[in-house]
Each structure stands twice: as structure tokens, then as C-alpha cells.
Protein backbone atom coordinates (compact mmCIF):
# COMPACT_ATOMS: atom_id res chain seq x y z
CA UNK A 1 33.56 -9.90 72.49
CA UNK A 2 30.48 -7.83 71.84
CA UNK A 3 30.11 -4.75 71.73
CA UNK A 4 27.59 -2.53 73.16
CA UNK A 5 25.27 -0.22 71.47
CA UNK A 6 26.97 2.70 73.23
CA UNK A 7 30.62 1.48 72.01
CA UNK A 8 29.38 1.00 68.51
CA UNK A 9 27.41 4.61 68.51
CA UNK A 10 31.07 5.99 69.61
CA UNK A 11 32.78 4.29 67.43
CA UNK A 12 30.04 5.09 64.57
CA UNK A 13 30.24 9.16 64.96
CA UNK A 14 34.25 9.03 64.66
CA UNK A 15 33.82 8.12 61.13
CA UNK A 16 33.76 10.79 58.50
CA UNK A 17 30.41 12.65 57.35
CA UNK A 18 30.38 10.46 53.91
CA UNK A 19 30.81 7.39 56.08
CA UNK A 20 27.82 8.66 58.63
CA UNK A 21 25.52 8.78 55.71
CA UNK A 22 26.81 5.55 54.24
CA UNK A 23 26.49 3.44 57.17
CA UNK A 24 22.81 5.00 58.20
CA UNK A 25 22.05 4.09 54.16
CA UNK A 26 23.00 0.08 55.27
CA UNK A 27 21.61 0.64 58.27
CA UNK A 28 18.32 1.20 56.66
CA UNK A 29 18.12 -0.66 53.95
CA UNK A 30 19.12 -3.84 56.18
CA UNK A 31 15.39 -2.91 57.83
CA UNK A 32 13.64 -3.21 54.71
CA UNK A 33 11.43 -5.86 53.27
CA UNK A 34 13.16 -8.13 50.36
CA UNK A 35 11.06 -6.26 47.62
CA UNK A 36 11.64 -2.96 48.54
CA UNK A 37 15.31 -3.26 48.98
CA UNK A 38 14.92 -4.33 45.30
CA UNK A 39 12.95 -1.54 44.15
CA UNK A 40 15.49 0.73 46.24
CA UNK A 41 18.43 -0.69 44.58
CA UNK A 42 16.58 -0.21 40.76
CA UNK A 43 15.66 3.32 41.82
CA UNK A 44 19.16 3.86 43.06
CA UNK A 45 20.70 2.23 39.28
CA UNK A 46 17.93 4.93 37.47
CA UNK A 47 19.30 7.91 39.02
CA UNK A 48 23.07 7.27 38.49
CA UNK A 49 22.28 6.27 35.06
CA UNK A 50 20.65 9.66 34.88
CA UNK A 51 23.59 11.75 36.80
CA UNK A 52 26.21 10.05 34.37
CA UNK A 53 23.80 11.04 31.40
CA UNK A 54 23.77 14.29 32.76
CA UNK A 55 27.30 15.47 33.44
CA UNK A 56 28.17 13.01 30.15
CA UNK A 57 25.71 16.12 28.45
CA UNK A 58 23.71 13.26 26.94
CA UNK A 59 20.79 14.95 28.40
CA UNK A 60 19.99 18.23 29.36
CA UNK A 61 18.18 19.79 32.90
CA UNK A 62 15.41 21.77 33.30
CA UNK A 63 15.90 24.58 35.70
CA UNK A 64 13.71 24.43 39.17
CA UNK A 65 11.41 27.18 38.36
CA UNK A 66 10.37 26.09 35.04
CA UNK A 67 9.25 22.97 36.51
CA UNK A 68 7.57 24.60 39.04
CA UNK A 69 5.80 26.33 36.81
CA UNK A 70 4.70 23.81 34.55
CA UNK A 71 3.29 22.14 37.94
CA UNK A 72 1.74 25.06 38.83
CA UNK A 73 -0.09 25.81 35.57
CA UNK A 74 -1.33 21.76 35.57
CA UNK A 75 -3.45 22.21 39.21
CA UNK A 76 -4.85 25.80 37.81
CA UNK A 77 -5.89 23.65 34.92
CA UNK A 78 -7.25 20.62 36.76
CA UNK A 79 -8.66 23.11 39.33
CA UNK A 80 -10.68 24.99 36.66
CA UNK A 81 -11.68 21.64 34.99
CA UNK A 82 -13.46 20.71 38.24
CA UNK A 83 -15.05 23.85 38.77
CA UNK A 84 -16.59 23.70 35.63
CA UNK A 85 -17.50 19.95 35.87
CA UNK A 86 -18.84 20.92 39.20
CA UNK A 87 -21.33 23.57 37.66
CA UNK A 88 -23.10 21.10 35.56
């Protein structure tokens, strides 16, 4: 017997939180074109090898607002590089 979108929406918000987010992964994935589910799933392998790397202390992070920073410092330096290109 089928069920009904309602009956599976019920039946979908009784699961836990980590189950919520797992099934609306699927559910999302199972909408996407062949290649992009592929380039998901490699994305998906890059950043697990990285977390492992990570809490293995193979690698080491770079706090937020150093990043930031750096990003910020590249656009004033782009920005500046225009303006003087744009001068003649």
C-alpha cells in the first residue's frame, strides 16, 4: 500500500535530527544530474580526507580571522591594481 506524502512527512519528522539531515542529504542528491552527484560524492571523499588529516594532526588549521585577513588584504591589492591600471 502506498503511502501518502502526508504519512511519509509524519513519519519523516519522528526520526532523529541526524536522520532529518541524512534523509534531506538523499533526498537531494537523488534530484541531481549523474555528473554532479559524482562531483558531490568526490567533494564529499576531499573533505573527510581532510577532517581525518586534521584531527589525525597531519595537518594543521588556520584560524578564521587570519584567513579573513589574507582575503581582505588580496581585494585592497587587486582594488589598487585597477585603480592604477585605470589611470593610464
Amino acid at each position: 500500500m502506498a503511502s501518502t506524502f502526508d504519512e511519509i512527512l509524519q513519519d519523516a519528522l519522528m526520526l532523529s535530527e541526524d536522520e532529518r539531515i541524512e534523509l534531506a542529504e538523499k533526498l537531494h542528491n537523488s534530484t541531481l544530474p549523474p555528473e554532479e552527484r559524482e562531483m558531490k560524492a568526490e567533494w564529499d571523499a576531499e573533505i573527510a580526507r581532510r577532517i581525518a588529516d586534521l584531527e589525525a594532526g597531519r595537518t594543521k588549521g588556520i584560524p578564521a580571522e587570519q584567513v579573513m585577513e589574507k582575503a581582505r588584504a588580496k581585494v585592497r591589492e587587486v582594488r589598487e591594481a585597477r585603480r592604477v591600471r585605470s589611470r593610464g
